[in-house]
Protein backbone atom coordinates (compact mmCIF):
# COMPACT_ATOMS: atom_id res chain seq x y z
CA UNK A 1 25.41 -74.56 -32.82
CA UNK A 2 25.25 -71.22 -31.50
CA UNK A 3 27.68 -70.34 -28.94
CA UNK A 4 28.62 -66.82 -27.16
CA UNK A 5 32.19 -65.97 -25.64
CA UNK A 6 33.13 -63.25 -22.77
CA UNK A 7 36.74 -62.84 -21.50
CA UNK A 8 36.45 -65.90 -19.78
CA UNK A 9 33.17 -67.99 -20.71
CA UNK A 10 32.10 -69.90 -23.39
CA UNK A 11 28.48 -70.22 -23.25
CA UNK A 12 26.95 -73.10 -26.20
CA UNK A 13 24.18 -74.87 -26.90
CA UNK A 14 23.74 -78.30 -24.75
CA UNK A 15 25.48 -81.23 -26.70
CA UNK A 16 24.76 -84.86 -25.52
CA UNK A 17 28.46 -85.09 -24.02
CA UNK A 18 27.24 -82.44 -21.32
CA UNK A 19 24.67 -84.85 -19.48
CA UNK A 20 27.78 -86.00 -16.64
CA UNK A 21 27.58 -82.60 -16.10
CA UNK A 22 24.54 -81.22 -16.30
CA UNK A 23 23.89 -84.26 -13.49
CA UNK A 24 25.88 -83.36 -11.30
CA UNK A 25 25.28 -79.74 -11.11
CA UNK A 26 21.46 -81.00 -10.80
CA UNK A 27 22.11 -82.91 -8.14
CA UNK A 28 23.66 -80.56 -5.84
CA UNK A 29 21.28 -79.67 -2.95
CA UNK A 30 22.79 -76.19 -2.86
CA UNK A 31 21.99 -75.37 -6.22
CA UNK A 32 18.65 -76.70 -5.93
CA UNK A 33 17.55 -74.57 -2.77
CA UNK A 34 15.50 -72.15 -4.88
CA UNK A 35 14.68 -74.38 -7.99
CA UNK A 36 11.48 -75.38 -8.43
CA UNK A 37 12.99 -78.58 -11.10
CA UNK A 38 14.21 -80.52 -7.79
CA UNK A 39 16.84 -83.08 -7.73
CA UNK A 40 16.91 -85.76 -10.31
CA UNK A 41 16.37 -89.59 -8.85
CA UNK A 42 19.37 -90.69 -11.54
CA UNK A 43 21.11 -90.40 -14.99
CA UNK A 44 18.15 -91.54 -17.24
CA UNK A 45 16.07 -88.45 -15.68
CA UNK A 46 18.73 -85.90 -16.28
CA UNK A 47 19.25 -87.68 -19.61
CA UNK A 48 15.61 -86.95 -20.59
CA UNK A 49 15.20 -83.44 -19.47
CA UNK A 50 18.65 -82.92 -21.09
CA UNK A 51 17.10 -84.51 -24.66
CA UNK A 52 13.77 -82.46 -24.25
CA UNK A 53 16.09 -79.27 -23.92
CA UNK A 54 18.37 -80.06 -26.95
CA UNK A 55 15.18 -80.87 -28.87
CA UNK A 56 13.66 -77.07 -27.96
CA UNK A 57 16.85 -75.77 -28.76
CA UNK A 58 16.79 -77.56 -32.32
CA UNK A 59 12.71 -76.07 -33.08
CA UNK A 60 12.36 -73.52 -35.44
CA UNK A 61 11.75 -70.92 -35.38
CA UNK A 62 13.44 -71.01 -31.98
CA UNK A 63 11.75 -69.92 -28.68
CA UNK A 64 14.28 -71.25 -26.46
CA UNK A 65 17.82 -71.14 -25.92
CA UNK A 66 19.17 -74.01 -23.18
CA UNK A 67 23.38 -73.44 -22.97
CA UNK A 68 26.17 -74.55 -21.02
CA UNK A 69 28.70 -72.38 -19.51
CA UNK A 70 32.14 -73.63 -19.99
CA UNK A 71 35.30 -72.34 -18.37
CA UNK A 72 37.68 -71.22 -21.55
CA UNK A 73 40.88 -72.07 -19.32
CA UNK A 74 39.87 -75.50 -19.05
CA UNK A 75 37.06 -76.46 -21.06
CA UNK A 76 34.85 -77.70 -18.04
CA UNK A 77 30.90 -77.34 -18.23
CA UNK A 78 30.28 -75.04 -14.65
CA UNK A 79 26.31 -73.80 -15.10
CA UNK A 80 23.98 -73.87 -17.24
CA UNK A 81 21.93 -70.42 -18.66
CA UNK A 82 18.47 -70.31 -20.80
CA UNK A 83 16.57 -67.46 -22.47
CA UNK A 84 12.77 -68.38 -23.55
CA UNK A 85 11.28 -66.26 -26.00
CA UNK A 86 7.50 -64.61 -25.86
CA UNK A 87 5.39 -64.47 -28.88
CA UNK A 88 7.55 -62.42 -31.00
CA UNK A 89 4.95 -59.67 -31.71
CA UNK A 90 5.44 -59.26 -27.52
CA UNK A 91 9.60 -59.06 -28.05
CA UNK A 92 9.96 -60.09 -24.56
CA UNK A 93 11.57 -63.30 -23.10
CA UNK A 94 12.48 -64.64 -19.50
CA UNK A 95 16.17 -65.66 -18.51
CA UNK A 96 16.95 -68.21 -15.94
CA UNK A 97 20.60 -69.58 -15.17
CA UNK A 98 22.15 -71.74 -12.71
CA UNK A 99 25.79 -72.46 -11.35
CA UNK A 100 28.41 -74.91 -10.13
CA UNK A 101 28.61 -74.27 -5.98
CA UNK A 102 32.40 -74.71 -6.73
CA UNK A 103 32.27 -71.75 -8.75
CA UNK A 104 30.19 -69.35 -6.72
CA UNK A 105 31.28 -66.06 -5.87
CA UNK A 106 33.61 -65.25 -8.88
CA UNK A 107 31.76 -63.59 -11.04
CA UNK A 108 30.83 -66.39 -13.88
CA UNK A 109 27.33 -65.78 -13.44
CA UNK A 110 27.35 -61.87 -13.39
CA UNK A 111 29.78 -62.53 -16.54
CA UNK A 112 27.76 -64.70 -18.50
CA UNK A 113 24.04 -63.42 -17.65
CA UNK A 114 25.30 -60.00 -19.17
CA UNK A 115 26.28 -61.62 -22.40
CA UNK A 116 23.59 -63.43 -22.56
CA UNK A 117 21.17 -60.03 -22.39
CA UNK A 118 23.62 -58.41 -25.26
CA UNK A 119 22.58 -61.34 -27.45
CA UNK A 120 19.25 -61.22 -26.33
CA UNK A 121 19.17 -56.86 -27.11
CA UNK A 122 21.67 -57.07 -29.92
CA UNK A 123 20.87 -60.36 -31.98
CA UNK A 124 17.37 -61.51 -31.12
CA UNK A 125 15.70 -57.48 -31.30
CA UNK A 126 14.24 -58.13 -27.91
CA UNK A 127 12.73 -55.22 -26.09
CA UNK A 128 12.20 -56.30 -23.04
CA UNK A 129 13.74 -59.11 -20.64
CA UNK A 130 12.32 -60.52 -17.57
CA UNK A 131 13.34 -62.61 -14.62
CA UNK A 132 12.47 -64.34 -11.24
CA UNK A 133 13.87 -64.86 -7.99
CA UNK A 134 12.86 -65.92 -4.66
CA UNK A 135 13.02 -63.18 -1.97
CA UNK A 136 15.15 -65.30 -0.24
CA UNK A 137 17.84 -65.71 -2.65
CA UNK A 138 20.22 -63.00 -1.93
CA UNK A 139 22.88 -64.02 -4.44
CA UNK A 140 20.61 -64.43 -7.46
CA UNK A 141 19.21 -60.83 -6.94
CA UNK A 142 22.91 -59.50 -6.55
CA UNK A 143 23.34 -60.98 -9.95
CA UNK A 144 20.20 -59.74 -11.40
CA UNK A 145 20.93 -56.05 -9.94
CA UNK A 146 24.80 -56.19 -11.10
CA UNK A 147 23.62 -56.62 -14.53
CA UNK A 148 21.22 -53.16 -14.68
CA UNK A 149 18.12 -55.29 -14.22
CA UNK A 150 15.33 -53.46 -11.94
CA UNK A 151 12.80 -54.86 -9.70
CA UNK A 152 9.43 -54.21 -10.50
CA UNK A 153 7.38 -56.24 -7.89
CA UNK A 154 6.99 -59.32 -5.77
CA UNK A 155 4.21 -61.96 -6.56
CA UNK A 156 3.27 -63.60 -3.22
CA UNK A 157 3.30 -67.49 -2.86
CA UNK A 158 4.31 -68.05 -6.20
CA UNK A 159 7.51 -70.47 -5.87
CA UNK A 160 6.42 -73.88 -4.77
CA UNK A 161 9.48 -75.59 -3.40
CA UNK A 162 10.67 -78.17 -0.72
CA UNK A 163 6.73 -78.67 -0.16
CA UNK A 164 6.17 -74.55 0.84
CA UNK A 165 4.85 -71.65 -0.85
CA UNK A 166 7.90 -68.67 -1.45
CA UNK A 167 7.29 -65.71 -2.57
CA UNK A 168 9.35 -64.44 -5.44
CA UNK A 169 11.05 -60.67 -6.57
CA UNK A 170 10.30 -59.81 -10.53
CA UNK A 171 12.71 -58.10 -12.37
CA UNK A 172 13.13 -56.69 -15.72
CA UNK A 173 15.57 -54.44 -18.03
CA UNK A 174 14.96 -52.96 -21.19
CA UNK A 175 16.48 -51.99 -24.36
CA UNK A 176 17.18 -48.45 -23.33
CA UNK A 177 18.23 -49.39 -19.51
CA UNK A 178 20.85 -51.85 -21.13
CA UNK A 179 22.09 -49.76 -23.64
CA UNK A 180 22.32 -47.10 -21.90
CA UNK A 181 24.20 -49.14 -19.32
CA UNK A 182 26.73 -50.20 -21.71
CA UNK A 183 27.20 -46.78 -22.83
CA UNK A 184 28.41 -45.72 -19.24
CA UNK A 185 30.47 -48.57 -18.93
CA UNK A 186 32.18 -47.96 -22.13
CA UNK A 187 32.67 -44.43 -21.10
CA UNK A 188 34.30 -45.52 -17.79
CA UNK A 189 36.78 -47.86 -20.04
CA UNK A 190 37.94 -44.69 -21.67
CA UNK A 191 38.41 -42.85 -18.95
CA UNK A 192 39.82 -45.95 -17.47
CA UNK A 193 42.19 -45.98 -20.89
CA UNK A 194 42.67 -42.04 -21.05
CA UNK A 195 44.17 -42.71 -17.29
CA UNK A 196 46.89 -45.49 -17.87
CA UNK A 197 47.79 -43.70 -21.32
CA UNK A 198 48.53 -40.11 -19.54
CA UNK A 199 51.06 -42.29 -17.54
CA UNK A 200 52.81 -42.57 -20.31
CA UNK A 201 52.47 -39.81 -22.32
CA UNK A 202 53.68 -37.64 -19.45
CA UNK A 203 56.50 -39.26 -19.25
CA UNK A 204 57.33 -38.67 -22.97
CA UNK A 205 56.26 -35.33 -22.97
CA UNK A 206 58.79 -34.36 -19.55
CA UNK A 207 61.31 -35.61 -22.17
CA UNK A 208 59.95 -33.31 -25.14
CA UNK A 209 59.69 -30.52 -22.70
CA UNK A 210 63.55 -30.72 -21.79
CA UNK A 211 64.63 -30.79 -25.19
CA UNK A 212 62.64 -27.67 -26.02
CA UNK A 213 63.77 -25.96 -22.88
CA UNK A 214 67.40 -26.70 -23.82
CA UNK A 215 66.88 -25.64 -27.66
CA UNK A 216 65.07 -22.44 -26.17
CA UNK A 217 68.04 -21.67 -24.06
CA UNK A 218 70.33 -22.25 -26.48
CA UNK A 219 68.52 -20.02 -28.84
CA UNK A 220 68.40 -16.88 -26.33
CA UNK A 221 71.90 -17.14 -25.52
CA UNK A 222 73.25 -17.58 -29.11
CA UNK A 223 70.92 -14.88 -30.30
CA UNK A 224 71.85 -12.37 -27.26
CA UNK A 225 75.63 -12.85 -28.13
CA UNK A 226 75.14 -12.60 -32.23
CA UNK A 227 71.91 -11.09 -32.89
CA UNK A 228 73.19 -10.84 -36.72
CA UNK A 229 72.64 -14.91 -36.81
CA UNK A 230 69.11 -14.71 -35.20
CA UNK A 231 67.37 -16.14 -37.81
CA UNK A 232 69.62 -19.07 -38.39
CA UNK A 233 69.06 -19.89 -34.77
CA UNK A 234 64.79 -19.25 -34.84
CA UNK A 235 64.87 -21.72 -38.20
CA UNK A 236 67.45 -24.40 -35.52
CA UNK A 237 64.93 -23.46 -33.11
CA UNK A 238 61.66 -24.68 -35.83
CA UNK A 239 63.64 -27.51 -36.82
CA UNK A 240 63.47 -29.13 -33.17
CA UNK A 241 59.50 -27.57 -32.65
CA UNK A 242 59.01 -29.36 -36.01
CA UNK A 243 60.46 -32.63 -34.90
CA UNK A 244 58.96 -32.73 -31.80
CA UNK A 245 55.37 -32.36 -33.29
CA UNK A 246 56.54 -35.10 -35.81
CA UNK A 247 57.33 -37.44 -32.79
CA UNK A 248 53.97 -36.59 -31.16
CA UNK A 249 51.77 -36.99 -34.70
CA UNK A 250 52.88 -40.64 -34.77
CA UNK A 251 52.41 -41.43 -30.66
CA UNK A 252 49.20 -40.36 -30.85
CA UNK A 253 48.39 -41.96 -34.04
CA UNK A 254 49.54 -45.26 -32.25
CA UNK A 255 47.56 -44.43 -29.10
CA UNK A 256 44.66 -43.77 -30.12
CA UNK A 257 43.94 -45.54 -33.10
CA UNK A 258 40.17 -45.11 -33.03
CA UNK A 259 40.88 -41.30 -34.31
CA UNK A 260 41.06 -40.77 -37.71
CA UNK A 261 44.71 -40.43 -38.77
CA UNK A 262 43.72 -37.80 -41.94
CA UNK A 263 42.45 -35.47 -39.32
CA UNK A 264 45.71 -35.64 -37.39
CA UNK A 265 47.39 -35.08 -41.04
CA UNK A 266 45.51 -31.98 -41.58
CA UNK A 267 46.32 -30.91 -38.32
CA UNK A 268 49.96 -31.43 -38.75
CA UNK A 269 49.93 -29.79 -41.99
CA UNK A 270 48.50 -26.72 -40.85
CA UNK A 271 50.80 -26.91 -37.64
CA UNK A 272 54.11 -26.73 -39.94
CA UNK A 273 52.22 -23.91 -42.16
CA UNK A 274 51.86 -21.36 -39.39
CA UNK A 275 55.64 -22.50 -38.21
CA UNK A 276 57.06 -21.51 -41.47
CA UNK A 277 54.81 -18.44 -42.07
CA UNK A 278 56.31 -17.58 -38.13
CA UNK A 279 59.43 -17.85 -39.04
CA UNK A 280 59.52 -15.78 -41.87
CA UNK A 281 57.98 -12.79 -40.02
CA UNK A 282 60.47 -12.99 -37.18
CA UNK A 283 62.74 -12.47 -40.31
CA UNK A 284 61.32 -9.28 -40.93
CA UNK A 285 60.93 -7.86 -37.52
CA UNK A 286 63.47 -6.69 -34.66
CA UNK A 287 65.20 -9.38 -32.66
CA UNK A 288 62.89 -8.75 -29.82
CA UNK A 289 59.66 -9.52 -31.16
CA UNK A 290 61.06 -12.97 -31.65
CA UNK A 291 60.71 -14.02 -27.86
CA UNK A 292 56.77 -13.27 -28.15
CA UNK A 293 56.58 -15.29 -31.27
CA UNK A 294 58.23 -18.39 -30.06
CA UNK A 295 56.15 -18.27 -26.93
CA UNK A 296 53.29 -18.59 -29.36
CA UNK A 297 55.09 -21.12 -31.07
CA UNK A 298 55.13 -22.76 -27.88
CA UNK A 299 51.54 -22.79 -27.05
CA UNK A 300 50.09 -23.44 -30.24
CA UNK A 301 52.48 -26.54 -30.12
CA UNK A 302 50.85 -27.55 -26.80
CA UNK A 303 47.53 -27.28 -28.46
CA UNK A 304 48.79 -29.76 -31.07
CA UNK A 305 49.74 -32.20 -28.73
CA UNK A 306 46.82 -32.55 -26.68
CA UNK A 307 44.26 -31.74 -29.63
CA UNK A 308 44.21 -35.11 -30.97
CA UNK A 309 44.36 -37.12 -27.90
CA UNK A 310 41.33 -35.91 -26.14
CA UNK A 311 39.33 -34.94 -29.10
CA UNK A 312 39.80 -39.09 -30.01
CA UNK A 313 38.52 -39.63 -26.51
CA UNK A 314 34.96 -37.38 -26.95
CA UNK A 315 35.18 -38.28 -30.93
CA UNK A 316 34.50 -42.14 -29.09
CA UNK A 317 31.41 -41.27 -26.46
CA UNK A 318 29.70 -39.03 -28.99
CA UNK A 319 29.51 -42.40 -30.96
CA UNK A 320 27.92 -44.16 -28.19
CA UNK A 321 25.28 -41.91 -27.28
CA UNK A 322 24.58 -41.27 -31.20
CA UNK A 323 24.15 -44.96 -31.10
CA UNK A 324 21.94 -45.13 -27.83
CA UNK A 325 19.69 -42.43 -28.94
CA UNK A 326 18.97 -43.84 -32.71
CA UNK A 327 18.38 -47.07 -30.92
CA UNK A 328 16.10 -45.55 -28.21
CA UNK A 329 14.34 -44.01 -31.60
């Protein structure tokens, strides 16, 4: 049985312990107002149309995918949501969907219509995906727009319900459109991400800034009063840069965990290198120089910081679009 999940949904195939259900939501006059099925006269025709469904969903190869959408929190069957497949030379299929009044207006069909399309892009190599609505339906083409689909035309007359003729709004999205789509939206989720983790990280670097402020006053003042101990006091001086870039190696290892810890490795390697090769020049030179070269210290420490933590972030949508554009290929 083939069955989907989103943060909240469960969408399945039918099983015969959904036809209660599947009545009910059949049966609702609000549901109906744009459906050319119509309401069923009782059980034993919702029990057919239910059997003829689960028997299309059973054909292979399969053409047509009938499921249920089913509330995770509490297991109850709220809509129902179908895909039906074109010759697959065409790769092209329609997708219809229909939901519980009670659970209008929170997002369960935007939610499940949208992984229903990745399956359909993703899983079934569709190119193409197509779908109807009357011109009159206002919610259904909310739903249809939220999801990236675009409306290509309206075919007059075409909807024959409650004994009139209604015209009806095509729309379609494609391969590209949707992957591109998801592409943005994953973008936005870092930036979303990048935005809550500064928080944080500027908290923790306020504190690493006041312990290198201290340590760099503390170095100037020893050094001014004994300048014959400078160098003990640049290598006290290294010791806290050194342990500072140690602390910020491993947050950013833990915060962004889609970057490749040997790169941050490498960087921290070569961090400490230059560190110790500055420190043994400000052995050789005047006491003076040293305040130039710490400043440097300084700022190539800053680089170190935020080098790993951004470059994670653009390492991340250069994947993405890598990924669109071989696809769109």
């Amino acid at each position: 049985m083939l069955q989907l999940e989103t943060e909240r949904l469960i969408i399945r195939d039918l099983v015969e312990g959904d036809l209660h259900a599947m009545h009910e939501l059949n049966s609702l006059p609000e549901t109906d107002e744009f459906n050319t099925l119509g309401l069923p006269e009782n059980l034993e025709v919702t029990n057919e149309l239910m059997l003829d469904r689960m028997a299309k969903n059973a054909a292979l190869p399969r053409s047509v995918y009938v499921m249920a959408i089913v509330v995770k929190a509490n297991q109850e069957m709220i809509g129902m949501i179908g895909i039906n497949l074109a010759e697959p030379k065409k790769q092209r299929a329609e997708v219809w969907y229909k939901l519980h009044k009670n659970y209008w207006r929170k997002g369960y069909t935007t939610e499940a219509l949208q992984r229903l399309l990745q399956f359909a892009f993703e899983d079934l190599q569709l190119h193409r995906i197509e779908a109807g609505c009357a011109t009159e339906n206002i919610a259904s083409i909310k739903v249809l727009e939220k999801v990236g689909m675009q409306r290509e035309g309206r075919c007059r007359k075409i909807l024959p319900i409650r004994g009139a003729w209604l015209d009806n709004y095509m729309y379609a999205i494609l391969e590209e459109d949707f992957l591109r789509q998801y592409i943005n939206a994953k973008e936005s989720l870092i930036r979303k991400n990048m935005n809550s983790k500064a928080k944080s990280i500027v908290s923790l670097k306020r504190v690493d800034a006041v312990i290198q402020a201290v340590s760099f006053c503390i170095f100037i003042i020893l050094s001014l009063l004994k300048r014959e101990n400078a160098v003990q006091y640049i290598s006290s001086f290294a010791s806290v840069q050194i342990l500072s870039s140690l602390f910020w190696y491993f947050r950013l290892k833990r915060t962004r965990p889609l970057y490749e810890p040997a790169v941050i490795l490498r960087k921290t390697l070569l961090f400490l290198f230059c560190l110790i090769l500055i420190c043994l020049v400000v052995t050789v030179f005047i006491f003076y120089y040293a305040i130039g070269i710490i400043v440097l210290l300084l700022f190539v420490e800053a680089l170190f910081c935020s080098y790993p933590y951004f470059t994670a972030t653009l390492s991340e949508i250069k994947f993405y679009r890598k990924q669109m554009k071989s696809s769109i290929q």
